[in-house]
PDB file of N, CA and C in Angstrom:
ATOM      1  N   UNK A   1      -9.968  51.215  42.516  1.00  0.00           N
ATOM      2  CA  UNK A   1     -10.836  50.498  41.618  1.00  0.00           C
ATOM      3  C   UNK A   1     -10.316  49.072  41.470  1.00  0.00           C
ATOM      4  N   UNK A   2     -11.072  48.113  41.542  1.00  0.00           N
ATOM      5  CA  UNK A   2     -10.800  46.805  41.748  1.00  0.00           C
ATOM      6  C   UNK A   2     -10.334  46.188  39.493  1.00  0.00           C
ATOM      7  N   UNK A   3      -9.493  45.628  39.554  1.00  0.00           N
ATOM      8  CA  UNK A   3      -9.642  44.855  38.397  1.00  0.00           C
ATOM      9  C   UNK A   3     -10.410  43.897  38.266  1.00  0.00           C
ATOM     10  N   UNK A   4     -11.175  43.489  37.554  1.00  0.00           N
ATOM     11  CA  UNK A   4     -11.665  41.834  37.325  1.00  0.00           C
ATOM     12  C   UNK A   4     -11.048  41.291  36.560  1.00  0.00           C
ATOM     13  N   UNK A   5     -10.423  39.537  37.148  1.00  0.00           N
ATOM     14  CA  UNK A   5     -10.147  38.832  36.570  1.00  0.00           C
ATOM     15  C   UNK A   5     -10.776  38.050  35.480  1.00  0.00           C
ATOM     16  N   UNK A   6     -10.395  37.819  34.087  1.00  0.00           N
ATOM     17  CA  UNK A   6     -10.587  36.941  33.228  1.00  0.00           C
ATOM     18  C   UNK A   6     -10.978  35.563  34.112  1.00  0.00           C
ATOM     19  N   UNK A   7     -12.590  35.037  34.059  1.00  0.00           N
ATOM     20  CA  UNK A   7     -12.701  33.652  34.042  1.00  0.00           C
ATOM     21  C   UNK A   7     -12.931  32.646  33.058  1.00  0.00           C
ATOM     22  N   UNK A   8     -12.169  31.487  33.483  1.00  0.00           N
ATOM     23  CA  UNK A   8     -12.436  30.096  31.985  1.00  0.00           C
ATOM     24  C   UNK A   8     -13.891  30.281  32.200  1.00  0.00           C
ATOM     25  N   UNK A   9     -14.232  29.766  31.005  1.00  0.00           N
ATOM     26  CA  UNK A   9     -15.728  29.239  30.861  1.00  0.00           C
ATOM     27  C   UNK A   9     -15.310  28.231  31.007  1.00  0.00           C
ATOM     28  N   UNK A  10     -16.011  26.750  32.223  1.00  0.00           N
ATOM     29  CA  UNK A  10     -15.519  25.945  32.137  1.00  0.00           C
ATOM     30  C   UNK A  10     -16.919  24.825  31.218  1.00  0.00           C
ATOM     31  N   UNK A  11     -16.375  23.770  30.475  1.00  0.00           N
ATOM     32  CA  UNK A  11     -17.585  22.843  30.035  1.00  0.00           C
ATOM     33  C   UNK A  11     -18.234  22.177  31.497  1.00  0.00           C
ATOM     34  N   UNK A  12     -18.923  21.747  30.780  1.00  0.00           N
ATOM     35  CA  UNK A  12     -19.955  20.703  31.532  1.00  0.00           C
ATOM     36  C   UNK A  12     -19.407  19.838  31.318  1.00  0.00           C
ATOM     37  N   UNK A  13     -19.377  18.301  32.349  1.00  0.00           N
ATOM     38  CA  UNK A  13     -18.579  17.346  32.305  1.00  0.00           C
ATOM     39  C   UNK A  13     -19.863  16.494  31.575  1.00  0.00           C
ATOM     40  N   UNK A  14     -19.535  16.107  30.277  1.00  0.00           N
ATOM     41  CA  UNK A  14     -20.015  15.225  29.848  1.00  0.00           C
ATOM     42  C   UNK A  14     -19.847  13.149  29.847  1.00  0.00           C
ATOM     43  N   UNK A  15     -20.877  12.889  30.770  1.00  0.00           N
ATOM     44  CA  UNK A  15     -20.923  11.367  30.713  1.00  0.00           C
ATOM     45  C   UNK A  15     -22.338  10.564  30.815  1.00  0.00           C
ATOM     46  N   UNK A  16     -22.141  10.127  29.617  1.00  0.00           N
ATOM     47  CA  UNK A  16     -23.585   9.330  29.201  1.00  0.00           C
ATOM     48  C   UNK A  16     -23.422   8.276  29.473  1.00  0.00           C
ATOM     49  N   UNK A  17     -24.571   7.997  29.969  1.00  0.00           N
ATOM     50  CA  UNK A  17     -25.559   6.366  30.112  1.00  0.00           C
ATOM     51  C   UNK A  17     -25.122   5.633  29.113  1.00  0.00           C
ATOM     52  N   UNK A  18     -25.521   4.032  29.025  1.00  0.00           N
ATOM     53  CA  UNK A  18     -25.481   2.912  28.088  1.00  0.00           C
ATOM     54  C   UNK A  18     -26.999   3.454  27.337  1.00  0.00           C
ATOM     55  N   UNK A  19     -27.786   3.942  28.293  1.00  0.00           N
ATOM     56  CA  UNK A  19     -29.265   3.676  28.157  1.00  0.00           C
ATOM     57  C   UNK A  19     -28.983   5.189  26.588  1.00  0.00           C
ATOM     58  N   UNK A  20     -28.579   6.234  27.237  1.00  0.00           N
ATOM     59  CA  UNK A  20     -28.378   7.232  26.234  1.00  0.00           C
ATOM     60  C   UNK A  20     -27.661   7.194  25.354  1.00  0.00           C
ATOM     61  N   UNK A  21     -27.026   6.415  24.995  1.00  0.00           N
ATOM     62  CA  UNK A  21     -25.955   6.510  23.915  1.00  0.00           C
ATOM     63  C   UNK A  21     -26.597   5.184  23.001  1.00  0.00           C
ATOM     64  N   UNK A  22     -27.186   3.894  23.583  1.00  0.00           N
ATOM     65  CA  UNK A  22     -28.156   3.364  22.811  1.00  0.00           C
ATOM     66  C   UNK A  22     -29.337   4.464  21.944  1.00  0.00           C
ATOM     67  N   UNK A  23     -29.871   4.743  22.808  1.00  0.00           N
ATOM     68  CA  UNK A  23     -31.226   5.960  22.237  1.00  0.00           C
ATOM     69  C   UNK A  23     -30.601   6.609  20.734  1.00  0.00           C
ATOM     70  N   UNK A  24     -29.438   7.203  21.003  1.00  0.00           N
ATOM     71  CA  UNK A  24     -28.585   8.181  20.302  1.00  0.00           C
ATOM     72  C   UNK A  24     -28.367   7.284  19.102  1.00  0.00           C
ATOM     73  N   UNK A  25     -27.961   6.089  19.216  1.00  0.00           N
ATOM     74  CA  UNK A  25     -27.272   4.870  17.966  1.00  0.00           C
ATOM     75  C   UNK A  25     -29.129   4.853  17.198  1.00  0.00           C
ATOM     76  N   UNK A  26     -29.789   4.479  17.539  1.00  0.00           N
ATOM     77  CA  UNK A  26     -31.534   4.027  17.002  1.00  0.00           C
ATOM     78  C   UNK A  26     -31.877   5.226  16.434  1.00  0.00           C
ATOM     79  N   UNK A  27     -31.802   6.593  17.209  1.00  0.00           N
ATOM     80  CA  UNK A  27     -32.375   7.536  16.179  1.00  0.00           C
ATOM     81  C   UNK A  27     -31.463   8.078  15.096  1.00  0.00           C
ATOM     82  N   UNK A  28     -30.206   7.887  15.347  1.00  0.00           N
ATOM     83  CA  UNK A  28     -29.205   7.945  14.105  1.00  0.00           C
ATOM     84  C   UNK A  28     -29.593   7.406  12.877  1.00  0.00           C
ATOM     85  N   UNK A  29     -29.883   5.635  13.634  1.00  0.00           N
ATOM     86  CA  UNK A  29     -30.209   4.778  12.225  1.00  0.00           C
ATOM     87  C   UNK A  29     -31.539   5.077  11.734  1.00  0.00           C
ATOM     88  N   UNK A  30     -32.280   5.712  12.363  1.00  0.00           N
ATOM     89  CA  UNK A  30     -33.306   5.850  12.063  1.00  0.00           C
ATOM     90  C   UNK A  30     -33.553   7.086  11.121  1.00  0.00           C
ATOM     91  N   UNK A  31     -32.392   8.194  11.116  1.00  0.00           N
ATOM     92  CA  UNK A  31     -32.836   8.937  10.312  1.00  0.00           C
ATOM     93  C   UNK A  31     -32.057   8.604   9.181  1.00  0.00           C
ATOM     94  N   UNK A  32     -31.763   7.493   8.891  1.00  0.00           N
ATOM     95  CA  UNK A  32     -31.056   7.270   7.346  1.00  0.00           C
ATOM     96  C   UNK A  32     -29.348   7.262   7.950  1.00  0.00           C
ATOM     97  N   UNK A  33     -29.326   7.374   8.578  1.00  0.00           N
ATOM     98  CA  UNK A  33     -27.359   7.309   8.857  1.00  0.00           C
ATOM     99  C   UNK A  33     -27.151   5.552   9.018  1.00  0.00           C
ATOM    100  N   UNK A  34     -25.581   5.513   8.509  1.00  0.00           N
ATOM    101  CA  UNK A  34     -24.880   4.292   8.623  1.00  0.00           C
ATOM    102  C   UNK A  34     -23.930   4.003   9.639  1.00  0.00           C
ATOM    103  N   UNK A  35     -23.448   2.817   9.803  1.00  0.00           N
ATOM    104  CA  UNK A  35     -22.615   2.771  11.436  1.00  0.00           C
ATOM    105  C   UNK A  35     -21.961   1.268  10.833  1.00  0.00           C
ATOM    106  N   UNK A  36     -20.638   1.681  10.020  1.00  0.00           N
ATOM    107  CA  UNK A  36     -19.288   0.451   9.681  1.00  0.00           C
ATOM    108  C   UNK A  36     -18.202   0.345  10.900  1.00  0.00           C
ATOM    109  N   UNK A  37     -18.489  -1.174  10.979  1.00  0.00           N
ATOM    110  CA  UNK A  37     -17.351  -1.303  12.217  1.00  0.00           C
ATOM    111  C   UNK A  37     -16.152  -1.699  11.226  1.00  0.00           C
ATOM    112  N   UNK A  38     -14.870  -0.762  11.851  1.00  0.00           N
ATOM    113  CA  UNK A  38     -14.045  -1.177  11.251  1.00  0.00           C
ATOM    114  C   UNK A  38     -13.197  -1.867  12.459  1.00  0.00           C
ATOM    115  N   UNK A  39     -12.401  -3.125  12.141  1.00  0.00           N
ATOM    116  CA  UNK A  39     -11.064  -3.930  12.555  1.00  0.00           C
ATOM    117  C   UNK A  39     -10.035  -3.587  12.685  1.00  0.00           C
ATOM    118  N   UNK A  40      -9.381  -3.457  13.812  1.00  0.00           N
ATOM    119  CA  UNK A  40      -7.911  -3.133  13.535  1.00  0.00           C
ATOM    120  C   UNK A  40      -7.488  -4.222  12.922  1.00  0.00           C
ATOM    121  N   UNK A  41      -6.469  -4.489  11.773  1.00  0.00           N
ATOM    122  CA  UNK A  41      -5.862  -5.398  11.552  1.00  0.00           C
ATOM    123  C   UNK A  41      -4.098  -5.790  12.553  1.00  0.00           C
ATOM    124  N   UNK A  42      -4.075  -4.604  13.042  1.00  0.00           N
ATOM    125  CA  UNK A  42      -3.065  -5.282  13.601  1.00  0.00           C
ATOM    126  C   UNK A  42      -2.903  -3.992  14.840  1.00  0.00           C
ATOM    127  N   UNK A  43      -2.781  -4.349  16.020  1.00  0.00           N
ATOM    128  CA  UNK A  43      -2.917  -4.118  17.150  1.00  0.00           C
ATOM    129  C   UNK A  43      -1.526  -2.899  17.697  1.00  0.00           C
ATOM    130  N   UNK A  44      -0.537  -3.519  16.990  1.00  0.00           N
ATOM    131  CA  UNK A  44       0.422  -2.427  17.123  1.00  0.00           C
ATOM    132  C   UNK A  44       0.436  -1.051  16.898  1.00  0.00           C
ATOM    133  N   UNK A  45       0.900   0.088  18.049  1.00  0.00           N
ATOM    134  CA  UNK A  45       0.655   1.251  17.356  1.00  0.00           C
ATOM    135  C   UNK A  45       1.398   2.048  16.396  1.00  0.00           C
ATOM    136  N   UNK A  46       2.487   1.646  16.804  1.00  0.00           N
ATOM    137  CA  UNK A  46       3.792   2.071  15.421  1.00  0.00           C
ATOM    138  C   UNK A  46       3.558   1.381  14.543  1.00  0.00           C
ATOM    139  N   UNK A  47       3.075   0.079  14.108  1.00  0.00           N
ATOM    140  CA  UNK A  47       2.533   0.041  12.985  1.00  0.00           C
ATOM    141  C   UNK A  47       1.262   0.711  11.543  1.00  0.00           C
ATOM    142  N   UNK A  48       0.509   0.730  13.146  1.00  0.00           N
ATOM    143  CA  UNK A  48      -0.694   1.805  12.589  1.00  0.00           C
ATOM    144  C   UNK A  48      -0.026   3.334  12.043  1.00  0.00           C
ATOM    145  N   UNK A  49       0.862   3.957  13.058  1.00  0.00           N
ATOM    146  CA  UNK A  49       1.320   5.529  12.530  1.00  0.00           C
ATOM    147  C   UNK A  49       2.040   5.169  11.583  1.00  0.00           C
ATOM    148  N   UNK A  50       2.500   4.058  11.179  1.00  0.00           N
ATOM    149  CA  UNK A  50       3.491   4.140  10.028  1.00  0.00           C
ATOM    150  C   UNK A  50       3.016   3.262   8.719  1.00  0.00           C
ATOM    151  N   UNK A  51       1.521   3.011   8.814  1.00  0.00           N
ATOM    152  CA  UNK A  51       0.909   2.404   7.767  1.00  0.00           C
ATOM    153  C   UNK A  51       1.178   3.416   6.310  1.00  0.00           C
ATOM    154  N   UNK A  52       1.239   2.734   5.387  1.00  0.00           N
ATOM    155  CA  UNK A  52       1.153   3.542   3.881  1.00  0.00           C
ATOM    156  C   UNK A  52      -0.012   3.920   3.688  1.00  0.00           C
ATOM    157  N   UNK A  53      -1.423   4.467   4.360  1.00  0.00           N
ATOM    158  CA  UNK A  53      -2.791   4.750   4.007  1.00  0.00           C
ATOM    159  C   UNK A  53      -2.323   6.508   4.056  1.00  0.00           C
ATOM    160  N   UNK A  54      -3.085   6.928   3.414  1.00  0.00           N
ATOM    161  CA  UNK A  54      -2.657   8.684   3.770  1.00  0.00           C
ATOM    162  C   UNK A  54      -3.660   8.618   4.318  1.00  0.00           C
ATOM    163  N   UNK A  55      -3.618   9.929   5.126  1.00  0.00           N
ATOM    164  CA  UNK A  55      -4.677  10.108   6.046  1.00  0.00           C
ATOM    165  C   UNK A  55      -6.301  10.839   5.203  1.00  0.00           C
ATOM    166  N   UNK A  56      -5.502  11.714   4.174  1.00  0.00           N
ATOM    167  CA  UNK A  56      -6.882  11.574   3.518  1.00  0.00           C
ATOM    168  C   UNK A  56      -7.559  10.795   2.803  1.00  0.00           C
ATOM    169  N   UNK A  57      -7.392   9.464   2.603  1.00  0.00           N
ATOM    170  CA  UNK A  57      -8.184   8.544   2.219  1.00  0.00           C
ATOM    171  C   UNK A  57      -8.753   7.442   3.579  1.00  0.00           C
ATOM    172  N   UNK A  58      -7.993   7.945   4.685  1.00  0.00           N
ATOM    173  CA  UNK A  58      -9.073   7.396   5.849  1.00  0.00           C
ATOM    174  C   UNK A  58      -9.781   8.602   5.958  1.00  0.00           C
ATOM    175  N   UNK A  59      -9.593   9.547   6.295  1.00  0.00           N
ATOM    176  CA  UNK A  59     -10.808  10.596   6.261  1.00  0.00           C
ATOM    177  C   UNK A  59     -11.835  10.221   5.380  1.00  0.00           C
ATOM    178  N   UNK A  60     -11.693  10.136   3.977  1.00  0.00           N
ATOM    179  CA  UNK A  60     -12.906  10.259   2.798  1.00  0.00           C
ATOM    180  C   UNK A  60     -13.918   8.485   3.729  1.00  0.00           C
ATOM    181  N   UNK A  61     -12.859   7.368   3.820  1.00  0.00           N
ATOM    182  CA  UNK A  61     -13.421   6.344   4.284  1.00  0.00           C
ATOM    183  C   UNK A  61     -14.308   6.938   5.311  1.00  0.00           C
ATOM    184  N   UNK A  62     -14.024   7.414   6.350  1.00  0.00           N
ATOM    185  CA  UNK A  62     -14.526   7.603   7.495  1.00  0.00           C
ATOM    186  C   UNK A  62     -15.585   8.621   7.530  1.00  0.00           C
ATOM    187  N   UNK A  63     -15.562   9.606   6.484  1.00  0.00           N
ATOM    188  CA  UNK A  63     -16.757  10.627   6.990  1.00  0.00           C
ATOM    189  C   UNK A  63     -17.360  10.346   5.312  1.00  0.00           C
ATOM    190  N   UNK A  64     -17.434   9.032   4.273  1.00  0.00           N
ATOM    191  CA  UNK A  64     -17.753   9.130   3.335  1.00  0.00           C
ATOM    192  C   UNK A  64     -17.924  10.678   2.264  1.00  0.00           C
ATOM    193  N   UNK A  65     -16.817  11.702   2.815  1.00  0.00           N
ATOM    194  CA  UNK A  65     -16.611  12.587   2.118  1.00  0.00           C
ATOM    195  C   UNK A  65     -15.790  12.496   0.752  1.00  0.00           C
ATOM    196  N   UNK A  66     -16.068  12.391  -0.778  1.00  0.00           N
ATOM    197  CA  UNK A  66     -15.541  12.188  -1.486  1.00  0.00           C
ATOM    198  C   UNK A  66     -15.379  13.416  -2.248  1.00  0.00           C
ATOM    199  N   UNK A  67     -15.134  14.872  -1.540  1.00  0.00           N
ATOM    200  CA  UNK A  67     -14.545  15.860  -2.378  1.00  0.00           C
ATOM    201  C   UNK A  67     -15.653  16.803  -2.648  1.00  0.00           C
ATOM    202  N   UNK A  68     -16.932  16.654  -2.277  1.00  0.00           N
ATOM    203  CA  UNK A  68     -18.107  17.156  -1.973  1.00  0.00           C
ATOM    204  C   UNK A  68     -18.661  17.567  -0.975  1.00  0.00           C
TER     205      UNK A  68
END
């Protein structure tokens, strides 16, 4: 009797267009969603991991989740 091997499910390689990922930004804004560009202020990355922000107050920034 033969065993069968376990196969990965493998994903689909995902890569979008300019043309699709525009489309995607318009109907976003279009259904009421917002889109803040934020700045790095400073380019370094050990600066960034070692900023005093906790990470849950960039989270709440970032997904405007305030505990709700």
């Amino acid at each position: 009797m033969k065993r069968r091997g376990r196969r990965k499910n493998r994903g689909t390689s995902f890569s979008p267009s300019q043309e699709y990922v525009s489309s995607a930004i318009l109907e976003y804004l279009k259904t009421g969603g917002k889109i803040t560009q934020i700045k790095a202020e400073d380019e370094n990355y050990e600066g960034f991991m070692n900023s005093k922000v906790s990470g849950e107050a960039v989270h709440e920034y970032l997904t405007d989740d305030f505990g709700y």
